[in-house]
N, C-alpha and C. Protein backbone atom coordinates (compact mmCIF):
# COMPACT_ATOMS: atom_id res chain seq x y z
N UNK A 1 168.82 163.82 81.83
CA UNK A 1 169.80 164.62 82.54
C UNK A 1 171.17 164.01 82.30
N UNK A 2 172.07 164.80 81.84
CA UNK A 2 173.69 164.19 81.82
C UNK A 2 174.32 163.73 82.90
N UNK A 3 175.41 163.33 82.30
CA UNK A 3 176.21 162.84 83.75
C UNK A 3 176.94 164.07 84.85
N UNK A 4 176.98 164.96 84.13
CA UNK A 4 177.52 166.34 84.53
C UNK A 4 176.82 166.65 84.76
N UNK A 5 175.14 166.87 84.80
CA UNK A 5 174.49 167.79 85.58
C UNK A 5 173.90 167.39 86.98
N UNK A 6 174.19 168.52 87.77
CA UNK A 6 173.28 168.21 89.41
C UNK A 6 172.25 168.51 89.80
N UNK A 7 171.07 168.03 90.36
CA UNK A 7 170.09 168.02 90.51
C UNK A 7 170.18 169.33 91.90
N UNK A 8 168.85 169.94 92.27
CA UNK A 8 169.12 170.37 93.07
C UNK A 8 168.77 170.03 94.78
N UNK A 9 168.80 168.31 94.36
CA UNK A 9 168.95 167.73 95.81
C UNK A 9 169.26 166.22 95.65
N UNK A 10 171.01 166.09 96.40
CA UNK A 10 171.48 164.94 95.96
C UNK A 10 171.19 164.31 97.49
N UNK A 11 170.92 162.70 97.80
CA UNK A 11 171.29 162.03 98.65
C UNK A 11 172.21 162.22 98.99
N UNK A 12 172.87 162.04 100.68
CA UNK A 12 174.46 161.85 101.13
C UNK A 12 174.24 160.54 101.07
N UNK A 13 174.84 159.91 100.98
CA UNK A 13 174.94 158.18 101.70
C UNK A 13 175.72 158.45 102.73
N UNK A 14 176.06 159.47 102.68
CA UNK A 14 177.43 159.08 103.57
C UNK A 14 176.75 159.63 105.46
N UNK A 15 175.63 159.99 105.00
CA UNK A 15 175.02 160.50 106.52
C UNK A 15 174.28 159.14 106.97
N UNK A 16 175.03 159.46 108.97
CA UNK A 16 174.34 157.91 109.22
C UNK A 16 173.15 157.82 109.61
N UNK A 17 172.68 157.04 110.51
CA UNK A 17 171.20 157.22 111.19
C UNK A 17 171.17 157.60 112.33
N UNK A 18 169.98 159.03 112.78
CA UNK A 18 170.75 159.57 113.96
C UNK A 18 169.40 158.78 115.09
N UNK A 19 167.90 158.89 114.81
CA UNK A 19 166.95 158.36 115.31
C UNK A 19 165.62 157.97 114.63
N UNK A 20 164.99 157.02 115.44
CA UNK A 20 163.92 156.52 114.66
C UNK A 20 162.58 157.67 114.98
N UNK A 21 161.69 157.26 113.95
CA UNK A 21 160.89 158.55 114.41
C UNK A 21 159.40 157.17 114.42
N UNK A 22 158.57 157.36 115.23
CA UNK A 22 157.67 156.91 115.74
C UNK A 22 158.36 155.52 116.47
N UNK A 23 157.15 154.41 116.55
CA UNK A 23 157.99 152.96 117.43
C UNK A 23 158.09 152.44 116.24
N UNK A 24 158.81 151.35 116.89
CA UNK A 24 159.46 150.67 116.05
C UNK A 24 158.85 148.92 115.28
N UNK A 25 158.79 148.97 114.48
CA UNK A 25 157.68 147.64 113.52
C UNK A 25 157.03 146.93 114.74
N UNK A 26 158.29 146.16 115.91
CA UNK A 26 157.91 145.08 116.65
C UNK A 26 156.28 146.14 117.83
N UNK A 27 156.70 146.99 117.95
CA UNK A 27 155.82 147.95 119.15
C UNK A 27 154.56 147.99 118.14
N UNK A 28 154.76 148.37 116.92
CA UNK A 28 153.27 148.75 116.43
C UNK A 28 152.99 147.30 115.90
N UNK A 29 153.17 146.05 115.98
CA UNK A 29 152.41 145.16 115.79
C UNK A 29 152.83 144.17 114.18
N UNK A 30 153.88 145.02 113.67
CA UNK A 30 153.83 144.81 111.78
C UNK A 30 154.63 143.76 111.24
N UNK A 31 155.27 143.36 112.81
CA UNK A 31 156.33 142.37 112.00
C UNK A 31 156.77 141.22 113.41
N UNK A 32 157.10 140.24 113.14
CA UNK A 32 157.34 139.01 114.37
C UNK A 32 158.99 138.89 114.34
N UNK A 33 159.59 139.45 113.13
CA UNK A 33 161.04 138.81 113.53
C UNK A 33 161.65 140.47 114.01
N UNK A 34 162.81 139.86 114.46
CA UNK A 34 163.68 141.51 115.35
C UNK A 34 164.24 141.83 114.33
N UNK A 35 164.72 141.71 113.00
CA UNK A 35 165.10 142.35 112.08
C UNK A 35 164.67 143.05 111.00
N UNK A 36 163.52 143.37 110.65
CA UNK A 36 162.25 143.53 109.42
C UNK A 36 161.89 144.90 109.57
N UNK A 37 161.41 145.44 108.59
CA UNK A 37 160.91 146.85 108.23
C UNK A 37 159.68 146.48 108.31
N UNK A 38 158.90 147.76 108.48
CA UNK A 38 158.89 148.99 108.38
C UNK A 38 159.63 150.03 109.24
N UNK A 39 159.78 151.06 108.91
CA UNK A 39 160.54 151.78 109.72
C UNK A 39 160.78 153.51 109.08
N UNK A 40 161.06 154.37 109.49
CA UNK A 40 161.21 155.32 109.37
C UNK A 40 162.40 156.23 110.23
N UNK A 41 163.65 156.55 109.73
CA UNK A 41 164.62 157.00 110.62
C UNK A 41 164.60 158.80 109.97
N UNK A 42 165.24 159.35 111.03
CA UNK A 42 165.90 160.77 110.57
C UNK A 42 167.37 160.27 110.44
N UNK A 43 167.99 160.84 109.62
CA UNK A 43 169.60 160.97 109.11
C UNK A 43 170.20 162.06 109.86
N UNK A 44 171.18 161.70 109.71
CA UNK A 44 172.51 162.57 110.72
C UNK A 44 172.50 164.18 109.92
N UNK A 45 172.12 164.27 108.52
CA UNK A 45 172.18 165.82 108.33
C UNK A 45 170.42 166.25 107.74
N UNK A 46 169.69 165.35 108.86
CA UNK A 46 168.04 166.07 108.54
C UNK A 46 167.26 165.04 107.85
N UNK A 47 167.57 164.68 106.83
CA UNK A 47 166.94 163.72 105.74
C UNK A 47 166.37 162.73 106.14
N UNK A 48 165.72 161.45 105.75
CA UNK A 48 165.08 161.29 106.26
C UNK A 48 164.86 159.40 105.04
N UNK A 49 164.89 158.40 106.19
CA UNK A 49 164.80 157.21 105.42
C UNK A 49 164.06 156.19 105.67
N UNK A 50 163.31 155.92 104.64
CA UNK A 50 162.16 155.05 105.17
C UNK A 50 162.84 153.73 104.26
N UNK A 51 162.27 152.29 105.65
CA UNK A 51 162.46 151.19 104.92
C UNK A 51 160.96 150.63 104.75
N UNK A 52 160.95 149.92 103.74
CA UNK A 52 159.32 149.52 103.63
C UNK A 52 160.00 148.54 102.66
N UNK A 53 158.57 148.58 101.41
CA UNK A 53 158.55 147.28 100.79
C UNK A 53 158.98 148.43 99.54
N UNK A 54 159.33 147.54 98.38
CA UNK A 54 160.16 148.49 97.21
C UNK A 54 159.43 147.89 95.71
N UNK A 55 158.06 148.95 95.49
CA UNK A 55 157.13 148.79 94.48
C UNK A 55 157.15 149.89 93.44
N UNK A 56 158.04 150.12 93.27
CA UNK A 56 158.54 150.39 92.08
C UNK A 56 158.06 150.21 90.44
N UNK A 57 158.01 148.92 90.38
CA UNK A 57 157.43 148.30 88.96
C UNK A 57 155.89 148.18 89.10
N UNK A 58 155.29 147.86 90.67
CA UNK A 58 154.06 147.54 90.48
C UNK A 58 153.29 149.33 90.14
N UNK A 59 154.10 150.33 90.35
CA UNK A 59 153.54 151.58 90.31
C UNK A 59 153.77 152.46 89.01
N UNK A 60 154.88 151.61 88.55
CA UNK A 60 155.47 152.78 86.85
C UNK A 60 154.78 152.59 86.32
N UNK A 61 153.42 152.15 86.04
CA UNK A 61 152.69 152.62 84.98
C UNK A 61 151.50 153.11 85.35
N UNK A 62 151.54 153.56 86.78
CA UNK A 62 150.09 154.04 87.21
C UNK A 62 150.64 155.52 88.02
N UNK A 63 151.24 155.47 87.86
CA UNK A 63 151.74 157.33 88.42
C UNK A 63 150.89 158.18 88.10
N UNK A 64 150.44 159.28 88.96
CA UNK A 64 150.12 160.46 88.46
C UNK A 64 150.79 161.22 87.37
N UNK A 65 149.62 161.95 86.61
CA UNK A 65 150.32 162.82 86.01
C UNK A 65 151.56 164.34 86.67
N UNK A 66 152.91 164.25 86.36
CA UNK A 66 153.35 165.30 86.64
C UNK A 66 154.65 164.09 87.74
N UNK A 67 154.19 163.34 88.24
CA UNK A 67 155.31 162.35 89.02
C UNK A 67 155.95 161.39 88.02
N UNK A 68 157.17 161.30 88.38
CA UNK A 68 158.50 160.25 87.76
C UNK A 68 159.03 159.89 88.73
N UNK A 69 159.85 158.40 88.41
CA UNK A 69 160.59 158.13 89.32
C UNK A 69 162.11 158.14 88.20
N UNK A 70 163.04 158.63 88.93
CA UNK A 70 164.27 158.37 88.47
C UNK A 70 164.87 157.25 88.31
N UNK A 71 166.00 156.77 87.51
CA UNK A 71 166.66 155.72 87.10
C UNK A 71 167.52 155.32 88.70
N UNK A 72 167.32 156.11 89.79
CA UNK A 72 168.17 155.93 91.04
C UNK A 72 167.47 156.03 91.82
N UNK A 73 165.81 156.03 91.79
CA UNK A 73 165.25 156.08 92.95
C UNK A 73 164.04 154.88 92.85
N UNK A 74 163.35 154.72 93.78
CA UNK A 74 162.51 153.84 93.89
C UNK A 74 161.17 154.25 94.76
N UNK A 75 160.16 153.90 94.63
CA UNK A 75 158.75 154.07 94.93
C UNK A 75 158.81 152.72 96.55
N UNK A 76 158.70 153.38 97.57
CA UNK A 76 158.65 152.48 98.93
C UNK A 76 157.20 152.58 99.38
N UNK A 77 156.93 151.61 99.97
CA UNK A 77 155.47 151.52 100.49
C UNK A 77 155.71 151.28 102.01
N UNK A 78 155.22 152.16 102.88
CA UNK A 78 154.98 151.85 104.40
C UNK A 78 153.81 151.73 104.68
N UNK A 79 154.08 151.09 105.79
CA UNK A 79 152.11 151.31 106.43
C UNK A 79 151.99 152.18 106.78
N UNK A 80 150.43 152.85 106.55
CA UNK A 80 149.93 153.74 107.02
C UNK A 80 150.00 153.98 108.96
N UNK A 81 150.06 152.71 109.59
CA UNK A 81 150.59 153.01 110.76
C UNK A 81 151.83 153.28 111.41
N UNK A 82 152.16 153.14 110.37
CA UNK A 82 154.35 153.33 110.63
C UNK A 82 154.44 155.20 110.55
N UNK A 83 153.80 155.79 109.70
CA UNK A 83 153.69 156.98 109.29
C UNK A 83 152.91 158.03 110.22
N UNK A 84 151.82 157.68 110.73
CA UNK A 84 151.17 158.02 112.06
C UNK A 84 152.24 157.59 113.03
N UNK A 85 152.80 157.20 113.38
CA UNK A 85 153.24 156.84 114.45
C UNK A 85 154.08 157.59 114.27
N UNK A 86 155.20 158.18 113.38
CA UNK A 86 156.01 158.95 113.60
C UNK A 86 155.85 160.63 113.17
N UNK A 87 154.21 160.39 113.10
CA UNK A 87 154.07 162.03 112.56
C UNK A 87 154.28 163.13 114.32
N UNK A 88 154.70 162.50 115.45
CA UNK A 88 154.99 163.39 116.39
C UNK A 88 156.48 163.88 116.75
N UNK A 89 156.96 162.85 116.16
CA UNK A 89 158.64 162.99 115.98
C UNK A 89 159.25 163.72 114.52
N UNK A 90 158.26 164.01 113.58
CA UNK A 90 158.68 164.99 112.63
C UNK A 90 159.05 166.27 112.59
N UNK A 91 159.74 166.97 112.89
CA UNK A 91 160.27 168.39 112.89
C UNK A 91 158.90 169.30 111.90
N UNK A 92 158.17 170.54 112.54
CA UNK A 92 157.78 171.32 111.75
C UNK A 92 158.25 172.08 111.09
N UNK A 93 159.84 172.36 110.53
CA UNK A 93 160.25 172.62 109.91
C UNK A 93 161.82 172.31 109.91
């Protein structure tokens, strides 16, 4: 893809964090210090940002067929309990 062309869904950076969606690492058990991921927030215009661990390289050569990762994005790993936990705070649409 060129430098001129737009995809038809860019990140804002510029949107902040409006709330977390399930509890938070220390409540579900995943982490001992007050600063550490996992985590899962909604963004100020919908979107949606997960912090986890960033496996990327351990996954580019085992992708499904039909998945890529872009030169700007990265492959994140959460726990499976970070993800349950916030599947009640997800918007159905």
């Amino acid at each position: 893809m060129g430098s001129n062309e737009r995809r038809p869904w860019e990140a804002d950076f510029g949107a902040g964090f409006s709330r977390r969606l399930g509890q938070s690492p220390q409540e579900l058990g995943l982490t001992s210090a007050t600063e550490s991921c996992p985590d899962i927030w909604e963004l100020e215009n919908g979107d949606f940002a997960f912090i986890g661990r960033e496996a990327t390289d351990s996954y580019a050569d085992r992708l499904p067929a039909g998945v890529s990762v872009a030169h700007d994005e990265r492959v994140v790993i959460v726990p499976r309990k970070t993800l349950l936990s916030a599947k009640r705070d997800i918007p159905d649409a």
